[in-house]
Protein backbone atom coordinates (compact mmCIF):
# COMPACT_ATOMS: atom_id res chain seq x y z
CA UNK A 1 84.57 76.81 128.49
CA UNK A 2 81.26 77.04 130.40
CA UNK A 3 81.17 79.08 133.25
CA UNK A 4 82.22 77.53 136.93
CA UNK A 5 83.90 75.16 134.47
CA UNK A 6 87.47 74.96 136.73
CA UNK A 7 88.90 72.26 135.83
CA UNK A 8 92.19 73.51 133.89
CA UNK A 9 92.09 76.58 136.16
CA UNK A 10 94.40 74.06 138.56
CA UNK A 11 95.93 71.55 136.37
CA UNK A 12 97.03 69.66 139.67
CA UNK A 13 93.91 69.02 141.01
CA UNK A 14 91.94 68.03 137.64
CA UNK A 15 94.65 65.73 137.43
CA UNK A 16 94.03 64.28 140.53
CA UNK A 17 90.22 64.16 140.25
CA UNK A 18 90.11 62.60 136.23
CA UNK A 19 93.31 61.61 134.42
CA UNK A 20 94.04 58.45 135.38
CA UNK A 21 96.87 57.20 137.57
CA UNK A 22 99.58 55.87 134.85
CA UNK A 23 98.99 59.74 133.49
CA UNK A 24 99.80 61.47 136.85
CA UNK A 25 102.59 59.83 137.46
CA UNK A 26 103.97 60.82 134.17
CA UNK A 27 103.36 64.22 134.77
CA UNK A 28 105.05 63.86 138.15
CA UNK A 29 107.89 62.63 136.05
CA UNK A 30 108.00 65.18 133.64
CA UNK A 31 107.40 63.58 130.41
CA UNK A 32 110.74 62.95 129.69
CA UNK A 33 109.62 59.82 127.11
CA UNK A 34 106.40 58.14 126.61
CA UNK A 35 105.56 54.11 126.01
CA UNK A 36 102.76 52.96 124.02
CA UNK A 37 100.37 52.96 127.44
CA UNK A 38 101.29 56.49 128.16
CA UNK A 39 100.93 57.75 124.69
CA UNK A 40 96.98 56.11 125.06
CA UNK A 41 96.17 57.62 127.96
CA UNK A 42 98.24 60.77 127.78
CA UNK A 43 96.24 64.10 128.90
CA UNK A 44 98.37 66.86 126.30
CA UNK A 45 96.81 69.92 128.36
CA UNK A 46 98.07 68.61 130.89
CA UNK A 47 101.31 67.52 129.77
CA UNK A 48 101.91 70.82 127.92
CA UNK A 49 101.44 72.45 131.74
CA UNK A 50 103.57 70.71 133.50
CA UNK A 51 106.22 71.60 130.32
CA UNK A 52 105.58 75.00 131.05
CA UNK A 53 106.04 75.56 134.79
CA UNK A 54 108.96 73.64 134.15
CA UNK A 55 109.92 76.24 131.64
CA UNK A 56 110.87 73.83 128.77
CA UNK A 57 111.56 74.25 125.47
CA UNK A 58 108.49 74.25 123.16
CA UNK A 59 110.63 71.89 121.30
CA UNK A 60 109.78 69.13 124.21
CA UNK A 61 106.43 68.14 122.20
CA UNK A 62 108.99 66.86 118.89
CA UNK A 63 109.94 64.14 121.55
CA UNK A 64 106.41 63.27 122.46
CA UNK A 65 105.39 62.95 118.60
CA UNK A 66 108.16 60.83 117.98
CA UNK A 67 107.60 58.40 121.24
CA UNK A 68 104.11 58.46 120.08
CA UNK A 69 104.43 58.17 116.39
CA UNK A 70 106.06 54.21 117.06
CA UNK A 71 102.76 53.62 118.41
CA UNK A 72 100.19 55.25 115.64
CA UNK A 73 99.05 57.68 118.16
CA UNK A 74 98.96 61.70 117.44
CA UNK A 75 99.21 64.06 120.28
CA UNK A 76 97.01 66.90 120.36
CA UNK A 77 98.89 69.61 119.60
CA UNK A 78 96.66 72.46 120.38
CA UNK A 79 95.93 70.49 123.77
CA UNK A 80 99.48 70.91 124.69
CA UNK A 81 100.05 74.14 123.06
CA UNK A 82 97.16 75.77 125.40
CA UNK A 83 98.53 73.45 128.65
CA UNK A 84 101.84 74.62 127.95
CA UNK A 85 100.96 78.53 127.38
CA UNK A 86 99.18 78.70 130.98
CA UNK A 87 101.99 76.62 132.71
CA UNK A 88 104.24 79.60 130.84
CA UNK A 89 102.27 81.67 133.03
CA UNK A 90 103.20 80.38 136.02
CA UNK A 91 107.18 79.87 135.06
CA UNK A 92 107.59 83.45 133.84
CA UNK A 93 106.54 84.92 137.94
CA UNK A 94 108.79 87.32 138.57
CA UNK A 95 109.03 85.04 142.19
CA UNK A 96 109.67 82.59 140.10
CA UNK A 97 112.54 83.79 138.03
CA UNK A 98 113.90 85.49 141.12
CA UNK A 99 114.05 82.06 143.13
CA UNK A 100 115.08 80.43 140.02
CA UNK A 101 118.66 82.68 139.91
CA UNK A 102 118.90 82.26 143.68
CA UNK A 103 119.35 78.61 143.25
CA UNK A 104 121.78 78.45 140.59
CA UNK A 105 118.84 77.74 138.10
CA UNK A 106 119.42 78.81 134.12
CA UNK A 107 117.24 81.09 132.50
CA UNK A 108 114.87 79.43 129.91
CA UNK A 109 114.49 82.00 127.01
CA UNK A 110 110.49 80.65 126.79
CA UNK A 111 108.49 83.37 128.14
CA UNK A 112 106.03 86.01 126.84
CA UNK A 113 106.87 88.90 125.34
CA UNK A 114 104.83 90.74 127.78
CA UNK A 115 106.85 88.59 130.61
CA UNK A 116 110.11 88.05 129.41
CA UNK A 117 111.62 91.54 130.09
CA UNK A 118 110.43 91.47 134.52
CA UNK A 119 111.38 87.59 134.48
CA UNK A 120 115.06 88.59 133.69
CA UNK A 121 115.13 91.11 135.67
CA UNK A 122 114.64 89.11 138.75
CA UNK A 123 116.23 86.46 137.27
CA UNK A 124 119.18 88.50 136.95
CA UNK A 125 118.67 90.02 140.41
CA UNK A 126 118.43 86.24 142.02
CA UNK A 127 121.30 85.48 140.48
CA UNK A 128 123.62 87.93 141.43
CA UNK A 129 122.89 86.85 145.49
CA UNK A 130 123.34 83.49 144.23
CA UNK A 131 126.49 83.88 143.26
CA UNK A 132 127.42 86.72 146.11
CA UNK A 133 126.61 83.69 148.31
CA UNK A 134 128.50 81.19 146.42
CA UNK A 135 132.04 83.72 146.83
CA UNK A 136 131.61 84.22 150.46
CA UNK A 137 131.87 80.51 150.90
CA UNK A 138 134.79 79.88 148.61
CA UNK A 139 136.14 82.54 150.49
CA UNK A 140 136.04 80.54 153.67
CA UNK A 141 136.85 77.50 151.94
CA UNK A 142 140.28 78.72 150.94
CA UNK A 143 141.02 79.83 154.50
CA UNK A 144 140.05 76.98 156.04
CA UNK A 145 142.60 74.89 152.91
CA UNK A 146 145.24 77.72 154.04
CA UNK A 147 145.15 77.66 157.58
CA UNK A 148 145.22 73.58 157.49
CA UNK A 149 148.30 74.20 155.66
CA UNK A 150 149.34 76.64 157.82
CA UNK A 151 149.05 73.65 160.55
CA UNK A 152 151.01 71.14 158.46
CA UNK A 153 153.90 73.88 158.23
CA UNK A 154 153.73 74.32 161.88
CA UNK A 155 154.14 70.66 162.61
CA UNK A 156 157.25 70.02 159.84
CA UNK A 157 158.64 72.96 161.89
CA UNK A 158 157.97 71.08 165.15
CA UNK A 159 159.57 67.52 163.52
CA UNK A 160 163.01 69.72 162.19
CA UNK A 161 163.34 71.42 166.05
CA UNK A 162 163.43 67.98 167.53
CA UNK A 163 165.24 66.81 164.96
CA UNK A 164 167.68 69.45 165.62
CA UNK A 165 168.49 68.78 169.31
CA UNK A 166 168.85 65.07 168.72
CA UNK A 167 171.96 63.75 169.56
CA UNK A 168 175.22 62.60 167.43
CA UNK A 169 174.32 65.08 164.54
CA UNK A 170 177.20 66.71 162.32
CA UNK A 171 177.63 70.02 162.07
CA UNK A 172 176.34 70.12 158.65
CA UNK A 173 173.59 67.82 159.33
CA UNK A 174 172.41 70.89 161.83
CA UNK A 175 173.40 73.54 159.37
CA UNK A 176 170.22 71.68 156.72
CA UNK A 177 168.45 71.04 159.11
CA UNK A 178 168.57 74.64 159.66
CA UNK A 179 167.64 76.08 156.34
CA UNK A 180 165.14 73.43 156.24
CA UNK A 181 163.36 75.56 159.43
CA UNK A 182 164.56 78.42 157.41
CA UNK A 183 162.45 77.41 154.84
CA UNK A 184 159.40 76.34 156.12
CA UNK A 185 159.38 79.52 158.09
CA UNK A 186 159.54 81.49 154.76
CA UNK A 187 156.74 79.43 153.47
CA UNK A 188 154.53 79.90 157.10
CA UNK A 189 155.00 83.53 156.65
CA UNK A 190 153.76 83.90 152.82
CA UNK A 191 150.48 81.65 154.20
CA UNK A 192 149.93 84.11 157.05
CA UNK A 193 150.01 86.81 154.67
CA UNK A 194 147.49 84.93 151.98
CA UNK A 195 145.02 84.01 155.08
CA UNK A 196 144.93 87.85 156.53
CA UNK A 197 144.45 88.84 152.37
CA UNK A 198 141.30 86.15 152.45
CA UNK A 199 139.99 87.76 155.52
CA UNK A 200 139.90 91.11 153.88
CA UNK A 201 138.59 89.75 150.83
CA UNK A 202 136.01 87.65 152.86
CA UNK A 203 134.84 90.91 154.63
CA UNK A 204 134.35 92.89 151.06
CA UNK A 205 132.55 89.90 149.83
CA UNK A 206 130.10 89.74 153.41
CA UNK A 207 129.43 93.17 153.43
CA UNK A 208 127.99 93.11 149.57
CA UNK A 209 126.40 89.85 150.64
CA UNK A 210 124.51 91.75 153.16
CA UNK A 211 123.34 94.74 151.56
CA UNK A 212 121.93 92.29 148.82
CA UNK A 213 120.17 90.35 151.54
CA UNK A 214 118.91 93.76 152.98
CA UNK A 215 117.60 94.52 149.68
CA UNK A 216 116.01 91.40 149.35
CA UNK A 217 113.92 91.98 152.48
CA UNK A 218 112.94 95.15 151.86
């Protein structure tokens, strides 16, 4: 490559300025199948970067060759290869793998030796706030489902007390209609005591939250 040459130092942009517009918005896509058009005009540097920011499989070039193959056309595979190597560079950030287990994202098993051990790292790191996140809100999901059924047992119990002072009952009718309070009581109390158990749990759960989030910062 001749010096100043720049053009595959930002994929994006060469892509922009030369490949033409059927091949951009296949890499915009991300290549998941090519037509006889695409496989004509296809730029495989290009192609092969987009596969590797995205952290795909090398595998994802097999596809290509057999889209491509219906149509008598060859990719170049050491086109791709090199497009896909330099997108690897990109994927494998440790930023990258960081924001990648913050977001719930899997961890591709594609990059360089040389990367591979930082990448999980942060990968791992993002990923335990991910999911530190994910049990502080089922935490308050399950008190908010609790205390709505809290509610519900709070109205039954409203229903059987006027029910109870209505007029022309038995004796036994009030004596069910009793343990029927009696009951839904027993069952108001046991909810109590499940919503103040979330509240601790949600405060264990917070305060780990927020030391990861303090690390984060840092």
């Amino acid at each position: 490559m001749k010096a100043g040459d720049d053009r595959f130092s930002s994929p994006i942009r060469y892509a922009i300025r030369v490949v033409p517009v059927l091949s951009l918005l296949l890499l915009m896509q991300g290549c998941a199948s090519l037509n006889k058009e695409e496989c004509m005009v296809a730029d495989w540097r290009l192609i092969g970067y987009q596969d590797g920011v995205a952290g795909k499989s090398p595998a994802a070039v097999g596809e290509y060759r057999k889209d491509c193959a219906k149509h008598a056309v060859v990719p170049d595979l050491d086109a791709y290869q090199a497009g896909r190597n330099e997108g690897l560079l990109e994927y494998c950030k440790v930023d990258n793998g960081y924001r990648l287990g913050t977001s719930g994202r899997g961890l591709s098993t594609v990059c360089p030796s040389h990367l591979e051990a930082a990448f999980r790292v942060a990968w791992n790191q993002g990923r335990e706030l991910y999911q530190a996140r994910a049990a502080v809100k089922q935490t308050h999901s399950q008190i908010n489902k609790q205390q709505q059924a809290l509610h519900d047992l709070e109205e039954d119990k409203k229903y059987k007390l006027s029910e109870l002072v209505s007029e022309g009952l038995r004796s036994e009718q009030r004596v069910l209609i009793l343990y029927e309070i009696s009951e839904i009581k027993k069952k108001m109390d046991a909810v109590e005591n499940e919503i103040d158990a979330l509240h601790y749990e949600l405060s264990d759960r917070q305060t780990y939250l927020d030391s990861l989030n303090q690390q984060a910062s840092r």
